[in-house]
N, C-alpha and C. Protein backbone atom coordinates (compact mmCIF):
# COMPACT_ATOMS: atom_id res chain seq x y z
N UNK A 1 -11.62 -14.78 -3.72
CA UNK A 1 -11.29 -13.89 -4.81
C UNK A 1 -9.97 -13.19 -4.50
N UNK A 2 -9.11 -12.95 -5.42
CA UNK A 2 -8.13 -12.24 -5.58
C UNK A 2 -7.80 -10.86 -5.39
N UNK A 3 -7.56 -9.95 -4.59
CA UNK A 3 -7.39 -8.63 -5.01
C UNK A 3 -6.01 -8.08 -4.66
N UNK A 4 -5.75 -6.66 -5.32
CA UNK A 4 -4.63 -6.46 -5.35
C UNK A 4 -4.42 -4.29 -4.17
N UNK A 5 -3.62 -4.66 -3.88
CA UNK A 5 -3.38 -3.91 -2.37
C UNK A 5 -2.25 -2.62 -2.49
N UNK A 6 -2.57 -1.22 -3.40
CA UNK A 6 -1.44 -0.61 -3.36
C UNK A 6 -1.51 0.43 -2.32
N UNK A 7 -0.33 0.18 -1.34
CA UNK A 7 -0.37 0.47 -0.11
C UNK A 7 0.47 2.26 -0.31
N UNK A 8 0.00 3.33 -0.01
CA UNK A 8 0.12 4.21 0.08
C UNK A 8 1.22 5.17 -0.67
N UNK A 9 1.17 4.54 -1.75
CA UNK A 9 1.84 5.69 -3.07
C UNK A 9 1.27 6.61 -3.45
N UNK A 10 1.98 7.80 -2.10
CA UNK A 10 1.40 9.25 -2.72
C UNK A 10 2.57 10.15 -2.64
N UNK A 11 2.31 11.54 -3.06
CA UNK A 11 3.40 12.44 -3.54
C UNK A 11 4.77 12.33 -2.22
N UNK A 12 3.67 12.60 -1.38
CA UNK A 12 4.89 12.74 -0.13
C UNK A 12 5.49 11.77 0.21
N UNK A 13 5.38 10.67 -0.08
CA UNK A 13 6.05 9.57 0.31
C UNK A 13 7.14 8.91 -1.16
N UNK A 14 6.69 9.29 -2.32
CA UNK A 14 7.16 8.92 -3.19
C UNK A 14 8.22 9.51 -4.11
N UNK A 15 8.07 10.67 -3.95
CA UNK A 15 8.21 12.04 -4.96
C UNK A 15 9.86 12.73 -3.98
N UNK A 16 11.05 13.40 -4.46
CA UNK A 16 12.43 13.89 -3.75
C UNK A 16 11.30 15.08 -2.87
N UNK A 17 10.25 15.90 -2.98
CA UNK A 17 10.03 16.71 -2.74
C UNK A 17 8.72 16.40 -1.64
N UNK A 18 8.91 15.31 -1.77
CA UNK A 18 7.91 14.80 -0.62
C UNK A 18 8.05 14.92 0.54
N UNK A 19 7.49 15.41 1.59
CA UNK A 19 7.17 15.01 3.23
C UNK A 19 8.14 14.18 3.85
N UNK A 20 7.28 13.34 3.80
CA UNK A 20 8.68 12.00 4.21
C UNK A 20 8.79 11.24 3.14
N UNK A 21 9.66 11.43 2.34
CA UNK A 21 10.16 10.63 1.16
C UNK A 21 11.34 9.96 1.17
N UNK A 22 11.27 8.68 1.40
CA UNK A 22 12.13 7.76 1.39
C UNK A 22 12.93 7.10 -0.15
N UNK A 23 14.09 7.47 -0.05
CA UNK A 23 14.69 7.63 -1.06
C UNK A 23 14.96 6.35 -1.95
N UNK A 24 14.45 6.95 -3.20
CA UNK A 24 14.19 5.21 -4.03
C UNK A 24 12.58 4.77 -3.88
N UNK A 25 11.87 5.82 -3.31
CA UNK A 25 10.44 5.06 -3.32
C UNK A 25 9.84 5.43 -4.65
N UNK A 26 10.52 6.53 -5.98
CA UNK A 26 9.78 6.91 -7.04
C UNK A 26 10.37 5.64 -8.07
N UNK A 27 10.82 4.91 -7.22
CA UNK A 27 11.48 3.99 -8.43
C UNK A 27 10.21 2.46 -8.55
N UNK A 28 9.20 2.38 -7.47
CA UNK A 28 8.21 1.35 -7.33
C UNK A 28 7.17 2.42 -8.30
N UNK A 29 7.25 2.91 -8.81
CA UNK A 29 5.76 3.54 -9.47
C UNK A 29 5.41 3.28 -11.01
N UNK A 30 6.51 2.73 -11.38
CA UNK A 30 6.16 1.91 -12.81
C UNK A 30 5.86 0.60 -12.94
N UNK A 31 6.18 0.15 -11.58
CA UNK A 31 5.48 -1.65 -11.57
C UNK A 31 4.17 -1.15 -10.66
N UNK A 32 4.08 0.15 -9.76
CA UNK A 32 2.59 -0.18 -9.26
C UNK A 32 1.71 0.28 -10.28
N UNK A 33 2.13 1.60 -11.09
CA UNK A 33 1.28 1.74 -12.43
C UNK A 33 0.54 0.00 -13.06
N UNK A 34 1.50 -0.49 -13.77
CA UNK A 34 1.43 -1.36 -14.31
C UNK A 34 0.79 -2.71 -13.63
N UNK A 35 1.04 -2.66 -12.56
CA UNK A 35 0.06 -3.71 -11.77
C UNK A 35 -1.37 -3.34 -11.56
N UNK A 36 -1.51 -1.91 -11.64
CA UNK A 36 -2.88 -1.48 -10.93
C UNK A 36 -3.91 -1.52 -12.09
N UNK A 37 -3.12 -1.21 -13.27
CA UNK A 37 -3.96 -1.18 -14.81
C UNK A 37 -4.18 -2.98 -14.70
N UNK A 38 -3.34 -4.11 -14.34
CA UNK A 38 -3.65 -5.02 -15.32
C UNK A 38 -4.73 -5.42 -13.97
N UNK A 39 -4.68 -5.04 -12.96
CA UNK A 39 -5.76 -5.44 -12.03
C UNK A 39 -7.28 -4.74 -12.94
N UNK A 40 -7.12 -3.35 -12.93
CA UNK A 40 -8.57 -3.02 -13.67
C UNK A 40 -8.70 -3.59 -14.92
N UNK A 41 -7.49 -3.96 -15.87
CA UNK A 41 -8.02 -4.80 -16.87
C UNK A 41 -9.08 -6.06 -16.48
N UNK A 42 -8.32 -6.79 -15.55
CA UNK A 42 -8.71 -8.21 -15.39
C UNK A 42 -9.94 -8.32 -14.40
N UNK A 43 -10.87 -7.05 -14.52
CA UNK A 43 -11.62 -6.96 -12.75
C UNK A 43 -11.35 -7.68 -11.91
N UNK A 44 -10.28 -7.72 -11.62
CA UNK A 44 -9.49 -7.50 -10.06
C UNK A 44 -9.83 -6.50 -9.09
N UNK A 45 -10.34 -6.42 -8.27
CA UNK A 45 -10.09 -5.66 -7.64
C UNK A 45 -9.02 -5.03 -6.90
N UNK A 46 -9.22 -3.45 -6.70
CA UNK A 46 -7.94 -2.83 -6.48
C UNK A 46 -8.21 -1.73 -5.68
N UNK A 47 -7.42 -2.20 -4.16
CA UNK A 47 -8.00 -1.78 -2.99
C UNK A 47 -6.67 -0.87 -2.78
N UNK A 48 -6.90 0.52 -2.75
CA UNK A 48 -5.44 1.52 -2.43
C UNK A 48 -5.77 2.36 -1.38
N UNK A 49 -4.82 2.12 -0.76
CA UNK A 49 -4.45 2.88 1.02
C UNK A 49 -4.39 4.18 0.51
N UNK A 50 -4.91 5.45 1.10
CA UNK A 50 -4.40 6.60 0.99
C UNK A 50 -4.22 7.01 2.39
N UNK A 51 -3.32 7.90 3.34
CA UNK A 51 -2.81 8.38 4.25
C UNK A 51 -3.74 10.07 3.89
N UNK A 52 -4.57 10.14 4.85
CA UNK A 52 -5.31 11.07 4.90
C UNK A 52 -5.57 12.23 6.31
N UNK A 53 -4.29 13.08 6.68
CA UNK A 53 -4.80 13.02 7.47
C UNK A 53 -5.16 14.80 7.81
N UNK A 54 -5.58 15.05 8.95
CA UNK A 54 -6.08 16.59 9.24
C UNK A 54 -4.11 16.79 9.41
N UNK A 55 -4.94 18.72 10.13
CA UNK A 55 -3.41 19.25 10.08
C UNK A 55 -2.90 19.12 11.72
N UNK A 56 -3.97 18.42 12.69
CA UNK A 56 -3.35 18.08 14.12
C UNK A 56 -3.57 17.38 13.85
N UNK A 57 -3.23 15.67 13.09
CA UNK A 57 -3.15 14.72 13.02
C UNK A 57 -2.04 13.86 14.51
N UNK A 58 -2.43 13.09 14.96
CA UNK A 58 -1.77 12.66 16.54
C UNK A 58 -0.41 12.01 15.45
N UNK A 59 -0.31 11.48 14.81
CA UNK A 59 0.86 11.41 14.26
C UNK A 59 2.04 12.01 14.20
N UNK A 60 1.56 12.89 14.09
CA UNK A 60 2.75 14.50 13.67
C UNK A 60 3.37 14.39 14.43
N UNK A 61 3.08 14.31 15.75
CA UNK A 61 4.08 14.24 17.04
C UNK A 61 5.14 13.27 17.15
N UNK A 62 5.49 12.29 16.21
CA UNK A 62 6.41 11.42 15.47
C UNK A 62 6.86 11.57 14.19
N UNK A 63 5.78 12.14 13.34
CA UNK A 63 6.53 12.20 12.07
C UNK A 63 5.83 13.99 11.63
N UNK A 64 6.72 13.98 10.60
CA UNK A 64 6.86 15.61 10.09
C UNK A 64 5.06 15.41 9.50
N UNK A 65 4.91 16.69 9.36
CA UNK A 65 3.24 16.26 9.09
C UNK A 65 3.32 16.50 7.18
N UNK A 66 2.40 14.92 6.76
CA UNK A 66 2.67 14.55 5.71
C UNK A 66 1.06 14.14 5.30
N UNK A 67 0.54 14.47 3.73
CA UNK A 67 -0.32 13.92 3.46
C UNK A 67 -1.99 13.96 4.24
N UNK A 68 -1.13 15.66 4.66
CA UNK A 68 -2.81 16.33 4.61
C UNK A 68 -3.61 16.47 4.16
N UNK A 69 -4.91 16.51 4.38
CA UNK A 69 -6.20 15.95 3.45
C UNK A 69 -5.91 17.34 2.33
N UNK A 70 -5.91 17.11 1.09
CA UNK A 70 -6.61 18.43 0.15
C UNK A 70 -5.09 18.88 0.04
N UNK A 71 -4.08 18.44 0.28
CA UNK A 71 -2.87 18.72 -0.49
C UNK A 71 -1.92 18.12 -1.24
N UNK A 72 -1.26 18.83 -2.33
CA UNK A 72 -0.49 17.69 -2.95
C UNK A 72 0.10 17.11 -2.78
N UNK A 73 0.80 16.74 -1.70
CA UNK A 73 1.24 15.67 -1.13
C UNK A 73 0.69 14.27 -0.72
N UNK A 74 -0.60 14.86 -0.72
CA UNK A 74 -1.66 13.67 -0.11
C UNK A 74 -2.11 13.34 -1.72
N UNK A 75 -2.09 13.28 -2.97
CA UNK A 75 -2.30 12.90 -4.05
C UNK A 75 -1.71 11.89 -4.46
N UNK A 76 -2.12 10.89 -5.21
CA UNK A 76 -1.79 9.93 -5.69
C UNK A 76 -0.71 10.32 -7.19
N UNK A 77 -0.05 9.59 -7.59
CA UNK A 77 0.76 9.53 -8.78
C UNK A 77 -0.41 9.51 -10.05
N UNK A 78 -0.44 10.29 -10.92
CA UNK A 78 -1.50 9.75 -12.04
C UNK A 78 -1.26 8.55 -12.69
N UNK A 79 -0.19 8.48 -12.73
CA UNK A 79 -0.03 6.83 -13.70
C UNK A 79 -0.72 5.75 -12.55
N UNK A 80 -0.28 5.91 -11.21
CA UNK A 80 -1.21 5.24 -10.21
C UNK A 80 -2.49 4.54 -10.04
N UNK A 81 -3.61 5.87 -11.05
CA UNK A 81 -4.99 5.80 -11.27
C UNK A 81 -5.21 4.74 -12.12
N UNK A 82 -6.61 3.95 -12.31
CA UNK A 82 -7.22 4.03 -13.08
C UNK A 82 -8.46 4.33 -13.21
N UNK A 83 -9.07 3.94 -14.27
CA UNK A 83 -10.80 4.27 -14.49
C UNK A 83 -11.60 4.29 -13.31
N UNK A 84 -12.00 5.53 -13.07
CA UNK A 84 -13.29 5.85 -12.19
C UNK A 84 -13.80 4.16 -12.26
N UNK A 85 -14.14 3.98 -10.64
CA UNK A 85 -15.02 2.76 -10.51
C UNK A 85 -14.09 1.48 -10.31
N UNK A 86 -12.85 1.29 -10.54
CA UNK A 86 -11.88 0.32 -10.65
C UNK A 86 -10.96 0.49 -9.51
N UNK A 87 -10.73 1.05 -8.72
CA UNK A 87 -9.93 1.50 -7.82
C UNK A 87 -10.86 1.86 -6.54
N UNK A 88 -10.61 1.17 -5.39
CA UNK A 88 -11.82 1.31 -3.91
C UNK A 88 -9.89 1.86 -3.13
N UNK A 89 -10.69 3.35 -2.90
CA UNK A 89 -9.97 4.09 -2.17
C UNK A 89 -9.81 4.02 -0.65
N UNK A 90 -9.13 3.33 0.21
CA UNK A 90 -9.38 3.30 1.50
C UNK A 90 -8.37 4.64 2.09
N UNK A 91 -9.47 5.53 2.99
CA UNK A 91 -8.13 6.21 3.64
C UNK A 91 -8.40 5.95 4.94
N UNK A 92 -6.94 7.16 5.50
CA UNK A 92 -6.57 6.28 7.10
C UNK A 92 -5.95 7.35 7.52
N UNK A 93 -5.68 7.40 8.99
CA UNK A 93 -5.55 8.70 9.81
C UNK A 93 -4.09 7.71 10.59
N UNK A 94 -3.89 6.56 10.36
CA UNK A 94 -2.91 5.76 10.88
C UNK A 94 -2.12 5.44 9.85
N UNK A 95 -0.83 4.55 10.45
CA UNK A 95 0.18 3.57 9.80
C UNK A 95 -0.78 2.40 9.39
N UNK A 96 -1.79 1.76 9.76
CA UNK A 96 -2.29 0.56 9.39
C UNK A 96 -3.78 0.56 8.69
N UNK A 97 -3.96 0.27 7.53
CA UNK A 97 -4.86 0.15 6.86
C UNK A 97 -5.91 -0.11 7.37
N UNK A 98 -5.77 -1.01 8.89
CA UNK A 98 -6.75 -1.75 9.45
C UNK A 98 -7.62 -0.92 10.64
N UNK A 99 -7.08 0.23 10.27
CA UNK A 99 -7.26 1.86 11.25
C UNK A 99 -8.43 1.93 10.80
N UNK A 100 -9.09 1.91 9.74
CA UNK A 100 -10.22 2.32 8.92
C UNK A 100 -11.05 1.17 9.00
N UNK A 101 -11.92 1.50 10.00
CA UNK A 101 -13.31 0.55 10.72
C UNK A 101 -14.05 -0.24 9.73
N UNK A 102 -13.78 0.21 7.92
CA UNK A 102 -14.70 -0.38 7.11
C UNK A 102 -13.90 -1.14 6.12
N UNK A 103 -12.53 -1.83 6.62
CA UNK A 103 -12.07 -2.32 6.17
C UNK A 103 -12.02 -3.46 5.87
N UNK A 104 -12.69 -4.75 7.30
CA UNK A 104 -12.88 -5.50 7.27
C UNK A 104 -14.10 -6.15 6.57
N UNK A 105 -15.04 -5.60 6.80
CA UNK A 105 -16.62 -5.77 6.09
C UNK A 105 -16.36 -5.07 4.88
N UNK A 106 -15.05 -4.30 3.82
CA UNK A 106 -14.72 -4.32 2.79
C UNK A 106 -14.51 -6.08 2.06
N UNK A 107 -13.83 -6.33 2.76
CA UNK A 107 -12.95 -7.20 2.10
C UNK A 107 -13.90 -8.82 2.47
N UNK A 108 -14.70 -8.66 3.45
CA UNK A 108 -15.59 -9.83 3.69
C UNK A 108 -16.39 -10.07 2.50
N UNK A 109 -16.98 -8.63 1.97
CA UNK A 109 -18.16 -8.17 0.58
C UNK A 109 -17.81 -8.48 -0.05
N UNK A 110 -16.58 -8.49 -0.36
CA UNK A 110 -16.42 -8.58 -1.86
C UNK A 110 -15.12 -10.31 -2.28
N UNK A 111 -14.95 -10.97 -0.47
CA UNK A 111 -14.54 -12.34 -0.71
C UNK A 111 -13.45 -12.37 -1.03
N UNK A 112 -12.69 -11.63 -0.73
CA UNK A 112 -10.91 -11.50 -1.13
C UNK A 112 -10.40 -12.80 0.05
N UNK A 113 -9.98 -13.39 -0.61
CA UNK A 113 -9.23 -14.61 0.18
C UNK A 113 -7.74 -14.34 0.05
N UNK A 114 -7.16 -14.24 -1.43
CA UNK A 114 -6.04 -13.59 -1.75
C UNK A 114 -5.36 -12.32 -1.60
N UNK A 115 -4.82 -12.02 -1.23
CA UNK A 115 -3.86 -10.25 -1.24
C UNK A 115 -2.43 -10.17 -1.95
N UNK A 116 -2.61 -9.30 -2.82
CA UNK A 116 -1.08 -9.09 -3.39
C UNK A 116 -1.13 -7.70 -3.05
N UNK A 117 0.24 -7.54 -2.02
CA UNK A 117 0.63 -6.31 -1.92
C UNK A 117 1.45 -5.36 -2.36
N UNK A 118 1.76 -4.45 -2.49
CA UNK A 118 3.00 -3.14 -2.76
C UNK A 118 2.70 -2.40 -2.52
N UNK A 119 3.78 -1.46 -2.71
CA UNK A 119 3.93 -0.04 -2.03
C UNK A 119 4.74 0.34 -1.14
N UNK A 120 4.17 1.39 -0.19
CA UNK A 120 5.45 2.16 0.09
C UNK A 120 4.52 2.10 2.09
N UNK A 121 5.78 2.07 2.32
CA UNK A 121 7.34 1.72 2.68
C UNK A 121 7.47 0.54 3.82
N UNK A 122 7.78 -0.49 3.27
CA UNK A 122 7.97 -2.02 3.69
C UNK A 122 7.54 -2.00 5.31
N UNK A 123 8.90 -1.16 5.99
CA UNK A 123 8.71 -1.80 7.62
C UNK A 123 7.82 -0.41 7.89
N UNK A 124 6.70 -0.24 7.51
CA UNK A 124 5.86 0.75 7.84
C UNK A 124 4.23 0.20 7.68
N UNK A 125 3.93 1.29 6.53
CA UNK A 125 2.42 0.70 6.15
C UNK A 125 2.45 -0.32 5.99
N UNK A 126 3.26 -0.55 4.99
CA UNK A 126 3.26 -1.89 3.94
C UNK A 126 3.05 -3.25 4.90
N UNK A 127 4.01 -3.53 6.05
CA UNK A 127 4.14 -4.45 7.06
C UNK A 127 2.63 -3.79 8.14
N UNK A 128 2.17 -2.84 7.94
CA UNK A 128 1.27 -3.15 9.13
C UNK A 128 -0.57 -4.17 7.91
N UNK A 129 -0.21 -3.44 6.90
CA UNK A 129 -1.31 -4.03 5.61
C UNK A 129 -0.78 -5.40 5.60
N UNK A 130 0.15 -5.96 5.65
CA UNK A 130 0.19 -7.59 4.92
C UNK A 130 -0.08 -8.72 6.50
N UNK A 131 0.49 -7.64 7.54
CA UNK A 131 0.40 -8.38 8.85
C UNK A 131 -1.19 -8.39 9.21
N UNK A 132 -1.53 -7.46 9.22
CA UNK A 132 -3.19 -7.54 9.37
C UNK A 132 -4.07 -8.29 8.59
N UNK A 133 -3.66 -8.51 7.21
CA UNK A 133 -4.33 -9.22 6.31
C UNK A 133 -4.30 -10.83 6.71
N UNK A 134 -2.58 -11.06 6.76
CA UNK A 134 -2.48 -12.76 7.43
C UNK A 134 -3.42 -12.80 8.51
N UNK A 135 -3.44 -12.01 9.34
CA UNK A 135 -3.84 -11.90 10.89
C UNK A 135 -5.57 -12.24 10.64
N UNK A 136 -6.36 -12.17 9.71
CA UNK A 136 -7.38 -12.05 8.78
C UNK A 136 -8.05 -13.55 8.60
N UNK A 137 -6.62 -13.95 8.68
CA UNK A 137 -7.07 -15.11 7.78
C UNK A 137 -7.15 -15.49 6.03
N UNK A 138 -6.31 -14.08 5.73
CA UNK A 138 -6.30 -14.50 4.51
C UNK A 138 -4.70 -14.69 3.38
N UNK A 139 -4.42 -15.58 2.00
CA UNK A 139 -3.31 -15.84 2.07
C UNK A 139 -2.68 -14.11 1.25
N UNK A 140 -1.83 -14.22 1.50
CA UNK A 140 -1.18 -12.54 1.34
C UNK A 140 0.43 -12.69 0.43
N UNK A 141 0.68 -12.33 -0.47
CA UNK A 141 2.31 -12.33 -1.07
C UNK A 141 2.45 -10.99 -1.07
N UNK A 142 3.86 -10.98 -1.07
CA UNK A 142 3.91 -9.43 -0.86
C UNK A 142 4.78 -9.37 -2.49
N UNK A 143 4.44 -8.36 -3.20
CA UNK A 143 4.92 -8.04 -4.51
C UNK A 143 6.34 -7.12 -4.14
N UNK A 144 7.46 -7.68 -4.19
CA UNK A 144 8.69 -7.22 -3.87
C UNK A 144 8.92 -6.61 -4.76
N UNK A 145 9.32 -6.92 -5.71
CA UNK A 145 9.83 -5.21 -6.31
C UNK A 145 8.85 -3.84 -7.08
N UNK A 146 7.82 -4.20 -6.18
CA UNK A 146 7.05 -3.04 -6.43
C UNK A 146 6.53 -2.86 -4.94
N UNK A 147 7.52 -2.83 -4.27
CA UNK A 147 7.82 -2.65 -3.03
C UNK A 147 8.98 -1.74 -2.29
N UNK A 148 8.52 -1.03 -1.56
CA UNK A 148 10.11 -0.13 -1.17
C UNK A 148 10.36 0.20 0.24
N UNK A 149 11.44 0.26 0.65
CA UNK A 149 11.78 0.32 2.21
C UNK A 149 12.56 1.84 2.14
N UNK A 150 12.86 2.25 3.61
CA UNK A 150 13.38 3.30 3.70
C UNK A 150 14.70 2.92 4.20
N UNK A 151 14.35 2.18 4.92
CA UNK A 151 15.91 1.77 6.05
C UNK A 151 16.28 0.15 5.40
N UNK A 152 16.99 -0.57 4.97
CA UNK A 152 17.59 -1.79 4.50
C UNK A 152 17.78 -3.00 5.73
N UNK A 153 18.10 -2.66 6.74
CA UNK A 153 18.03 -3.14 7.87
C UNK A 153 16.00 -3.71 8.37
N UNK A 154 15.66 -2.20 8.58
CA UNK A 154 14.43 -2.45 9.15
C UNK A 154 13.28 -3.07 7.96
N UNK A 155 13.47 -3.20 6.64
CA UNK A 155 12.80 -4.04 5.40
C UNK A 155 13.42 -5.28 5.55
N UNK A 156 14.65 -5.79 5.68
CA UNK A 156 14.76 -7.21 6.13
C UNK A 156 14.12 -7.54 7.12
N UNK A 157 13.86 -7.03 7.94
CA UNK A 157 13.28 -7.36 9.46
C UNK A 157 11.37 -7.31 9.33
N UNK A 158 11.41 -6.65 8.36
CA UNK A 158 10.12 -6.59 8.54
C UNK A 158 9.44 -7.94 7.03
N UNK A 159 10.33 -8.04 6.34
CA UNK A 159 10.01 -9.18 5.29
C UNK A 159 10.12 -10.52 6.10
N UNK A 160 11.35 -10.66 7.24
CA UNK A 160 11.05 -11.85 7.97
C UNK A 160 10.11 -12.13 9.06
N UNK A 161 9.52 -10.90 9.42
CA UNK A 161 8.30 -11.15 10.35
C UNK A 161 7.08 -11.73 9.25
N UNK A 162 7.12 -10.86 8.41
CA UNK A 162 5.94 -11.42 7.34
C UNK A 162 6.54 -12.84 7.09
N UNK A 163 7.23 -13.49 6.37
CA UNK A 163 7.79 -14.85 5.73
C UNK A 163 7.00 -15.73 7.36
N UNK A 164 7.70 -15.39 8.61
CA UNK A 164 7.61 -16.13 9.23
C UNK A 164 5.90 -16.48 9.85
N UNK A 165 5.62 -15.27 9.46
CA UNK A 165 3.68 -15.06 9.73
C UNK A 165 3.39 -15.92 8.77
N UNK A 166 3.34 -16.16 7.52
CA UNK A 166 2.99 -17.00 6.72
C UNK A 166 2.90 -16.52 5.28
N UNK A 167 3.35 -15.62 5.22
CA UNK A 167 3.11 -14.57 3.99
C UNK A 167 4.24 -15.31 2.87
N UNK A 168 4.11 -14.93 1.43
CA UNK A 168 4.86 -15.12 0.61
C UNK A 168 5.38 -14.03 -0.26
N UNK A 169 6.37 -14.50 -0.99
CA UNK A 169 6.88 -13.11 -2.23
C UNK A 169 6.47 -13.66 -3.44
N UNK A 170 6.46 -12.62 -3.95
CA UNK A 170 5.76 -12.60 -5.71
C UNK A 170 6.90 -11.43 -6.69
N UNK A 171 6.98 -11.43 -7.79
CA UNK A 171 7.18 -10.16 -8.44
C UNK A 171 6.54 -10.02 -9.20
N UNK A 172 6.57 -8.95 -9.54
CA UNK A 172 5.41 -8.20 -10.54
C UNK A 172 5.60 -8.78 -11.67
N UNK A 173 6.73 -9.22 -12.09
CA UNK A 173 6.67 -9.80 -13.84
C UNK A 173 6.05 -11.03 -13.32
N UNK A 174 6.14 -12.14 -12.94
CA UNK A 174 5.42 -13.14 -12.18
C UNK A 174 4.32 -13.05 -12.59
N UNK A 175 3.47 -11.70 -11.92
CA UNK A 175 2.00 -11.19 -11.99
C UNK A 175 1.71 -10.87 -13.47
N UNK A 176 2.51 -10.34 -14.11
CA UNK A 176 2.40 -9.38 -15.01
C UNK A 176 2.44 -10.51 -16.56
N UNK A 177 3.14 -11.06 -16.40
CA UNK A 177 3.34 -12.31 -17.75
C UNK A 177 2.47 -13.73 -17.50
């Protein structure tokens, strides 16, 4: 089965006023809108990373502390949402989706062979979600322009580790038409 993977589009990461907001990441939120609706149209499933973490999160000690539980920063975009029940919320106290112990016996349940990914931010989450997924055993495209990097350098580098893992690209009109 098919499902679709929006990897951690929340205020602080997306938004000028965000935490760590990597500039150009509010510009992926009208193709992940639009991908995430035609996934709940089509019951697709639609598996979204949230970055959840306390306020001594072991992170912090590398990055500015971002996307504390119960603040707006840690909120999703509303166009983001859809319908209660259509959207399986995974959160995570890490960079890698695969941090969250019930991730795997997620995705066993419900037979996802396929992964289409996006989100935010390429040589980060995004590359630790599509690398873990190949790593899985399962086939993975990564949805590029509903995709965003911070550094231009370190998103090439991290699209050719994926290409060379086995991963593919997609775009959202692709998906979308």
């Amino acid at each position: 089965m098919r499902a679709f993977f929006d990897i951690d589009t929340q205020m602080d990461f997306v938004f000028p006023a965000g935490a760590l907001y990597g500039k150009g990441g509010e510009l992926v939120i009208p193709k992940v809108a639009a991908l995430n609706r035609y996934a709940a149209a089509h019951e697709i499933p639609l598996i979204s990373s949230i970055c959840n973490h306390p306020e001594d999160a072991r992170e912090f000690s590398d990055w500015a502390p971002h996307c504390v539980k119960g603040t707006f920063g840690q909120r999703k975009p509303a166009e983001t949402l859809v319908d209660p029940g259509r959207q399986i919320f995974i959160e995570k106290n890490a960079l890698d989706l695969f941090s969250n112990p019930s991730v795997p016996a997620l995705l066993d349940s419900l037979r996802i062979d396929e992964c289409l990914v996006y989100g935010v931010y390429l040589e980060f989450c995004v590359k630790c979600a599509v690398m873990g997924l190949l790593k899985s055993g399962r086939r993975v495209s990564l949805v590029t322009d509903a995709t965003a990097h911070i550094d231009e350098a370190a998103g090439a580098r991290a699209m050719e580790d994926f290409l060379k893992a086995g991963g593919a690209t997609v775009s959202a009109h692709q998906i979308l038409s």
